[in-house]
N, C-alpha and C. Protein backbone atom coordinates (compact mmCIF):
# COMPACT_ATOMS: atom_id res chain seq x y z
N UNK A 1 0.82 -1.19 0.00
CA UNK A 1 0.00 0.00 0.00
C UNK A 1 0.86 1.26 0.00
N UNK A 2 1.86 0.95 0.58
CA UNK A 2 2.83 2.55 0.91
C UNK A 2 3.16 2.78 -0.48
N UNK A 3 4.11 1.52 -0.91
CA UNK A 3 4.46 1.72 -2.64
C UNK A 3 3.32 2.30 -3.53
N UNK A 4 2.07 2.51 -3.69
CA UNK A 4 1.80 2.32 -4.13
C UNK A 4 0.93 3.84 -4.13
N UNK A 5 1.20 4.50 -2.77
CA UNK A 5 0.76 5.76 -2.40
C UNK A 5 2.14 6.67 -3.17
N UNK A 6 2.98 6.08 -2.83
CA UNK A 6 4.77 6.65 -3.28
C UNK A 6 4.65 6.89 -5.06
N UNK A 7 3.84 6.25 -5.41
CA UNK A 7 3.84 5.65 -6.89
C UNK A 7 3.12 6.68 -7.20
N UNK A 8 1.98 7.16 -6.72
CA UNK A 8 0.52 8.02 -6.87
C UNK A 8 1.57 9.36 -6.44
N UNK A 9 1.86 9.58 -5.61
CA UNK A 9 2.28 10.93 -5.36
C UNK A 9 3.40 11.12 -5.59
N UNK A 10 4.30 10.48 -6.79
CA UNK A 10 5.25 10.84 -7.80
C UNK A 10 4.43 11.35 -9.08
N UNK A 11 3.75 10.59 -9.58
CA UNK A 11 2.88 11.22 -10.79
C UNK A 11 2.04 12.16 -10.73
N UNK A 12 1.63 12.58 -9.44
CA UNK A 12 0.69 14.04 -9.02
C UNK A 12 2.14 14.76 -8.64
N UNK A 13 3.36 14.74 -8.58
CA UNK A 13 4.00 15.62 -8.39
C UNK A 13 5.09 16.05 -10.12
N UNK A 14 4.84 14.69 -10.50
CA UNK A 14 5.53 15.07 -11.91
C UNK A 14 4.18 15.65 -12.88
N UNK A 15 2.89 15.83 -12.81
CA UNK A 15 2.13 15.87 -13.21
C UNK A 15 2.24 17.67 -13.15
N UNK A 16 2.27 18.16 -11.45
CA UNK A 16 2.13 19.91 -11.34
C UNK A 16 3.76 20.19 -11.81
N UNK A 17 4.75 19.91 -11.75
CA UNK A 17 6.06 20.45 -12.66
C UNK A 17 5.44 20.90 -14.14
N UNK A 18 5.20 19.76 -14.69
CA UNK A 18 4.63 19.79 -16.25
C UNK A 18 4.18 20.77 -16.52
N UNK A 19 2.78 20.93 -15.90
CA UNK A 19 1.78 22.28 -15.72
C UNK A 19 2.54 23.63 -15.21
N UNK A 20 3.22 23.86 -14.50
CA UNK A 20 4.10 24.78 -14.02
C UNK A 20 5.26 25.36 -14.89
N UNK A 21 5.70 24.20 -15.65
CA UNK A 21 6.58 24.36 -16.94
C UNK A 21 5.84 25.49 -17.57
N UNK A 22 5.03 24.92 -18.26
CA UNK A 22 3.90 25.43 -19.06
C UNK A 22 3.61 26.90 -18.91
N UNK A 23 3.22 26.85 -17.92
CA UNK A 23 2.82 28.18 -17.66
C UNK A 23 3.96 28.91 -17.43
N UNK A 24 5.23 29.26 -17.64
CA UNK A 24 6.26 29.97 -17.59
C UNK A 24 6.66 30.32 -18.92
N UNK A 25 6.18 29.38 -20.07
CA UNK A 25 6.69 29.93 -20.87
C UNK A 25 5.64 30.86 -21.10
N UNK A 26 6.14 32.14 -21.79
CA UNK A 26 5.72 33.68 -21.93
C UNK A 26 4.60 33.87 -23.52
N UNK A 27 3.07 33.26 -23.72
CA UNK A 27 3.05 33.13 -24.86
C UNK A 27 1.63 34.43 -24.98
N UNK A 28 1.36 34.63 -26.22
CA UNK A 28 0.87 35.72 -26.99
C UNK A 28 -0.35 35.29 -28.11
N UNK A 29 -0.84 36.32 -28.81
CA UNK A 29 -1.47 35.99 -30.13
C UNK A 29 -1.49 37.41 -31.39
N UNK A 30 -1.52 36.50 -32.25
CA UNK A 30 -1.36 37.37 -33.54
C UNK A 30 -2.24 37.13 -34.11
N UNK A 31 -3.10 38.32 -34.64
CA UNK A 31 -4.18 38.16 -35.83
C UNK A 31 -4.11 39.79 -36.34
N UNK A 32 -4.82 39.40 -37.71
CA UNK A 32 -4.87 40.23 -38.63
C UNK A 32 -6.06 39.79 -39.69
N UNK A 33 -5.72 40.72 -40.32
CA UNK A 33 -6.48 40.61 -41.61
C UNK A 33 -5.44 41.09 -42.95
N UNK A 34 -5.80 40.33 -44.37
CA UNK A 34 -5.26 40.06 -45.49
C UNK A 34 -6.07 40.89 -46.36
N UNK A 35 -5.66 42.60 -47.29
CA UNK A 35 -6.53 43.40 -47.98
C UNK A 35 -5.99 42.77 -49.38
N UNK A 36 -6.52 42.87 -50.13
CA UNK A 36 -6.08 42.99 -51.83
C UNK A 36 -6.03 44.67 -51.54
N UNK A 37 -5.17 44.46 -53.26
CA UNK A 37 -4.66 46.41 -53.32
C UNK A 37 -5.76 47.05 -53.14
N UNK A 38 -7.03 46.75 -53.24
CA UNK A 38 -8.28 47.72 -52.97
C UNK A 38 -8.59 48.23 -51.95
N UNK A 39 -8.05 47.02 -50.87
CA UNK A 39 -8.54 47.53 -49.53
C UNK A 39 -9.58 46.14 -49.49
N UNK A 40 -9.78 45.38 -49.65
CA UNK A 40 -11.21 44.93 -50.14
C UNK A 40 -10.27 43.33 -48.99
N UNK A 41 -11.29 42.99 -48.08
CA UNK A 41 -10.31 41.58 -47.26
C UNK A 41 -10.80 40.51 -48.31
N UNK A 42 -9.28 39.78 -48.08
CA UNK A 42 -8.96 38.30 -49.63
C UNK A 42 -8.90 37.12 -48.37
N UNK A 43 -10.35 36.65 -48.94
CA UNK A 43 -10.98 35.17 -48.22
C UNK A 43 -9.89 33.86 -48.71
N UNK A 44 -9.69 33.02 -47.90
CA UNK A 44 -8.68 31.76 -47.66
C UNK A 44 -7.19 32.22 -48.54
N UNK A 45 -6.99 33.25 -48.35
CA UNK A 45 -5.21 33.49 -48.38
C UNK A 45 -4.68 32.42 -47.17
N UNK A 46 -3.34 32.30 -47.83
CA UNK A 46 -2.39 31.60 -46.94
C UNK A 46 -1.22 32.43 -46.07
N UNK A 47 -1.57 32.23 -45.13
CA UNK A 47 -0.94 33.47 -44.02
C UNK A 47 0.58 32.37 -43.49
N UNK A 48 1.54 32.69 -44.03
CA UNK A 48 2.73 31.85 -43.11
C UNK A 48 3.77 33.02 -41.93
N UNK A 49 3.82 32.49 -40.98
CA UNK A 49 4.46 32.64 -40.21
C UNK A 49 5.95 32.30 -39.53
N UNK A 50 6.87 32.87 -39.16
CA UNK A 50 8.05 32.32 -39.17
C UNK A 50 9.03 33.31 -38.50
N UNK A 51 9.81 32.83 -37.21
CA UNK A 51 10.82 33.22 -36.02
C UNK A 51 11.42 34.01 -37.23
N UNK A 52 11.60 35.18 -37.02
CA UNK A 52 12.83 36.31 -37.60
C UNK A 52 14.32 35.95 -38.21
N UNK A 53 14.67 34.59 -37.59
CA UNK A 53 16.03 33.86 -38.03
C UNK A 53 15.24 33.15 -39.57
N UNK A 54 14.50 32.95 -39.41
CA UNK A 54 13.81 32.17 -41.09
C UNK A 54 13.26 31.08 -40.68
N UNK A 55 13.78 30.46 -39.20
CA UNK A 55 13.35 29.00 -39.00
C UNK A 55 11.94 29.29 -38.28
N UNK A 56 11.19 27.71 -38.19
CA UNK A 56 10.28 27.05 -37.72
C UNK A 56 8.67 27.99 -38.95
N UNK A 57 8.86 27.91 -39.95
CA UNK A 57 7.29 28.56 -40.51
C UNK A 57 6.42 27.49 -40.09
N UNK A 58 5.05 28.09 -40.37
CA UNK A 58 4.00 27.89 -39.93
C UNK A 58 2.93 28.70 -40.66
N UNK A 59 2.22 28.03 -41.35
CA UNK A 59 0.60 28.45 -42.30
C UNK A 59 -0.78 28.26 -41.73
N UNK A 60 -1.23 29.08 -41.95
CA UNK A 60 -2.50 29.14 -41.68
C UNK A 60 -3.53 29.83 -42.56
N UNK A 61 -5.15 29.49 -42.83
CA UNK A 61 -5.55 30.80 -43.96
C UNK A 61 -6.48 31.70 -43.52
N UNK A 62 -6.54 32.38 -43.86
CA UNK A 62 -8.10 33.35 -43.71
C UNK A 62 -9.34 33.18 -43.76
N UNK A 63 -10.05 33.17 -43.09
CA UNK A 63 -11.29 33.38 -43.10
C UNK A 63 -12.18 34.35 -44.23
N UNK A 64 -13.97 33.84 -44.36
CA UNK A 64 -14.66 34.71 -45.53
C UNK A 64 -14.14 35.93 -45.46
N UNK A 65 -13.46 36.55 -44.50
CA UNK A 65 -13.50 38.06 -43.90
C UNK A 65 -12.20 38.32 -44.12
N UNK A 66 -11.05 37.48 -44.19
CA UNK A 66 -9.88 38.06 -44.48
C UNK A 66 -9.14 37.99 -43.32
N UNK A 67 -9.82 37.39 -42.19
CA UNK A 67 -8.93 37.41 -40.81
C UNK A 67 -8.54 36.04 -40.67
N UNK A 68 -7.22 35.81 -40.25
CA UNK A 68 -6.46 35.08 -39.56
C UNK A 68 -6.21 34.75 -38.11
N UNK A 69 -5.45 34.25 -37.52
CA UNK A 69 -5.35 34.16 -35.91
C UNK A 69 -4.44 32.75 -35.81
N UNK A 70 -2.95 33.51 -34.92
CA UNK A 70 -2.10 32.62 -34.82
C UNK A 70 -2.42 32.47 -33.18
N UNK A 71 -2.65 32.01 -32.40
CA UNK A 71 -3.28 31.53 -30.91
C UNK A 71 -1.73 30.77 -30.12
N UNK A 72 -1.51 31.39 -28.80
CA UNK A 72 -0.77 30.92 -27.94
C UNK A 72 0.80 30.38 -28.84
N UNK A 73 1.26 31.70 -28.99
CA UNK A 73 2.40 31.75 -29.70
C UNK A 73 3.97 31.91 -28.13
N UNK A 74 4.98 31.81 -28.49
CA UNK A 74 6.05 32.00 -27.94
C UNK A 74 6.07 33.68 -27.78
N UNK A 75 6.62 34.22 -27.40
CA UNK A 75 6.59 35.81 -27.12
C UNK A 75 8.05 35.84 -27.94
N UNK A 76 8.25 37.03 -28.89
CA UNK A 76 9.29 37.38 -29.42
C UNK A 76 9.15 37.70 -30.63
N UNK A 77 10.28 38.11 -31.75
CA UNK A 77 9.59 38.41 -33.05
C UNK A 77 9.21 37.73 -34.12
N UNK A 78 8.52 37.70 -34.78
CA UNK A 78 8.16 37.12 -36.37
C UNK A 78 8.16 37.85 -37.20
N UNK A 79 8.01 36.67 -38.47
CA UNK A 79 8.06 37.90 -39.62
C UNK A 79 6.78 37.18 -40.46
N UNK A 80 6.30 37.69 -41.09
CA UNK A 80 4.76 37.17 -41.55
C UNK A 80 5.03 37.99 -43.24
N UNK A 81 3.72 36.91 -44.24
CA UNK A 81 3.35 37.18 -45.27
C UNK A 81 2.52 36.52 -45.56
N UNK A 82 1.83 37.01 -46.22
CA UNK A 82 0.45 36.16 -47.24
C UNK A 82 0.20 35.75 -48.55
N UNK A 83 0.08 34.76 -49.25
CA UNK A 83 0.04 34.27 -50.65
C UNK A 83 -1.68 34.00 -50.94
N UNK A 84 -1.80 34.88 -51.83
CA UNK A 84 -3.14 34.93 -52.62
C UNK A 84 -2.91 35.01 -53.77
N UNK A 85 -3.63 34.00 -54.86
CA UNK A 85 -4.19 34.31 -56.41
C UNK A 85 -3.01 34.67 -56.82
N UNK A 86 -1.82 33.77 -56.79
CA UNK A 86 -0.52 33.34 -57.52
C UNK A 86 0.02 34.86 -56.71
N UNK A 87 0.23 35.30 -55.87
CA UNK A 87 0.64 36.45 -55.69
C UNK A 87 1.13 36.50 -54.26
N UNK A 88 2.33 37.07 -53.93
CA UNK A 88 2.63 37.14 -52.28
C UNK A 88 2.54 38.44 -52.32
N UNK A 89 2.63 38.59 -50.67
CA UNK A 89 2.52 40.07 -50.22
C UNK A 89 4.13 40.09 -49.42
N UNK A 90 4.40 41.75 -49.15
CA UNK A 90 5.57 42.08 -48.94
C UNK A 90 6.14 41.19 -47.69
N UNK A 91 7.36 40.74 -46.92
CA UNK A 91 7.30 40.46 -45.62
C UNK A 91 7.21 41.19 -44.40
N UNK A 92 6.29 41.30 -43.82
CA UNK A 92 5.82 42.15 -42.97
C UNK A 92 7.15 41.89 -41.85
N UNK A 93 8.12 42.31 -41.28
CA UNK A 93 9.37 41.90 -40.66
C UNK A 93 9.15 42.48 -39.03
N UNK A 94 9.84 41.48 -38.17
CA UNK A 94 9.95 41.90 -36.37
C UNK A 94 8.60 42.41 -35.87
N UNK A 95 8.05 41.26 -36.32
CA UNK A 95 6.20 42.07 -35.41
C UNK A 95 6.53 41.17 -34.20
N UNK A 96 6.44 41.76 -33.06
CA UNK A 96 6.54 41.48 -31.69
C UNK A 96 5.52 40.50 -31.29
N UNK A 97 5.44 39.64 -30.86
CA UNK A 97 4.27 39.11 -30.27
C UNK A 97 4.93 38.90 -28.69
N UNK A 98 3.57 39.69 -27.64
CA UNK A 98 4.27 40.42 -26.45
C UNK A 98 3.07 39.17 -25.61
N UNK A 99 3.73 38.85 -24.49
CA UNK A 99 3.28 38.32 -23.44
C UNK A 99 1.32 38.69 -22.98
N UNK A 100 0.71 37.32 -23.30
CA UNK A 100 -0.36 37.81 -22.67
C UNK A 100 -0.98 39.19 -23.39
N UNK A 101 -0.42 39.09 -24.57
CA UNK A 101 -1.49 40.40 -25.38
C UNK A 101 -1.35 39.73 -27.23
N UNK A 102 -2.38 40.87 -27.28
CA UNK A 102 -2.98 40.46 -29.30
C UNK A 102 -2.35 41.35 -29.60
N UNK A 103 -1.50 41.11 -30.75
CA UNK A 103 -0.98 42.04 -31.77
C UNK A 103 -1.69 41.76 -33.13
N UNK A 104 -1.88 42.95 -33.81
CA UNK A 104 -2.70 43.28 -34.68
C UNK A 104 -1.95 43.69 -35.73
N UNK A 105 -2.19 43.42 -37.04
CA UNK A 105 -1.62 43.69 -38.19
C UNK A 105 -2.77 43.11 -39.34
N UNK A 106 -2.53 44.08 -40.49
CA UNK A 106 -3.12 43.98 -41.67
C UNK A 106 -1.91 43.81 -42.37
N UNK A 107 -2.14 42.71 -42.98
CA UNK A 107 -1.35 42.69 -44.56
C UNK A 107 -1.87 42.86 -45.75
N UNK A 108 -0.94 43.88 -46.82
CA UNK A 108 -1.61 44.21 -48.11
C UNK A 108 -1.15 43.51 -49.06
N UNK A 109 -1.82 43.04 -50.19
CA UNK A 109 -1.60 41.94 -51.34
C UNK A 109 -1.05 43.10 -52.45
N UNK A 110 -0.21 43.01 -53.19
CA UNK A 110 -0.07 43.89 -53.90
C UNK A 110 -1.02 44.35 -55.12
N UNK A 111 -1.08 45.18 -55.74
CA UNK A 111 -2.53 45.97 -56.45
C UNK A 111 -2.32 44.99 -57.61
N UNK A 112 -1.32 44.73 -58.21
CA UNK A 112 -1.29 43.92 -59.23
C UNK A 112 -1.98 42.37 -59.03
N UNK A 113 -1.93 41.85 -57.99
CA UNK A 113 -2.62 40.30 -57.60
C UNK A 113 -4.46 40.71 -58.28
N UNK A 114 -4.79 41.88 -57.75
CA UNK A 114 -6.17 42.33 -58.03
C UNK A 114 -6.77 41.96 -59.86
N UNK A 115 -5.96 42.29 -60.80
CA UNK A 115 -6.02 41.60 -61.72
C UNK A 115 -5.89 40.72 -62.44
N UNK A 116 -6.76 40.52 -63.34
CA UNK A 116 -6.85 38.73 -63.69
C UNK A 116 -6.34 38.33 -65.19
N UNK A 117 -5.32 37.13 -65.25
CA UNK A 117 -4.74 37.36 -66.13
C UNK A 117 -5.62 36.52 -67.10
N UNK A 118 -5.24 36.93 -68.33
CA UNK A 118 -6.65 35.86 -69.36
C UNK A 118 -5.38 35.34 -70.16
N UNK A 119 -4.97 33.93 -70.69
CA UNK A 119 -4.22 33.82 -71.58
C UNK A 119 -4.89 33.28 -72.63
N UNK A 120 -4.58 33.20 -73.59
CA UNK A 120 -5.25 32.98 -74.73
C UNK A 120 -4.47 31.71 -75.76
N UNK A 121 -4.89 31.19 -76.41
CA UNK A 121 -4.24 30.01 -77.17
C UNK A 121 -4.29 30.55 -78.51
């Protein structure tokens, strides 16, 4: 029975470390919204994300509305862009994502993505 209490209150004690871990690291959220050159928000763009050194990206797309949302991120900088209708947008560079707060950003598609190319045979 003792072993077996010893056994139980190693795994309720490695169990609150874990959780305690967790909660130390310092994390954030990022959302935005994706305009075409009009101004006009561009539904299921591909929003990638990625640590300022170039490593670890990460995609996600937009919503009917043009909004995105990267949820319970690391705190520190990124650099973000969006690919719509064969077209990327500029790299938006060192957007902070700060402890326990939303950072907000719009990204613009460039005016040229807005038109449609016709090729012809």
């Amino acid at each position: 029975m003792a072993r077996r209490m010893t056994m139980i209150l190693a795994a309720l004690a490695t169990l609150a470390f874990v959780a305690a871990a967790q909660q130390r690291v310092p994390i954030g959220t990022l959302e935005g919204t994706v305009l075409d050159g009009k101004g006009k928000p561009v539904p299921d763009a591909s929003v990638t994300i990625q640590t300022s050194d170039g490593l670890h990206p990460h995609a996600t797309h937009t919503d009917s509305s043009g909004h995105f949302q990267f949820t319970r991120w690391e705190t520190g900088q990124y650099d973000l862009r969006a690919y719509a209708n064969g077209s990327f947008s500029e790299w938006d560079k060192r957007i902070m994502i700060r402890r326990n707060k939303t950072t907000k950003i719009t990204l613009r598609m460039p005016r040229d993505s807005d038109e449609k190319v016709v090729v012809s045979k």
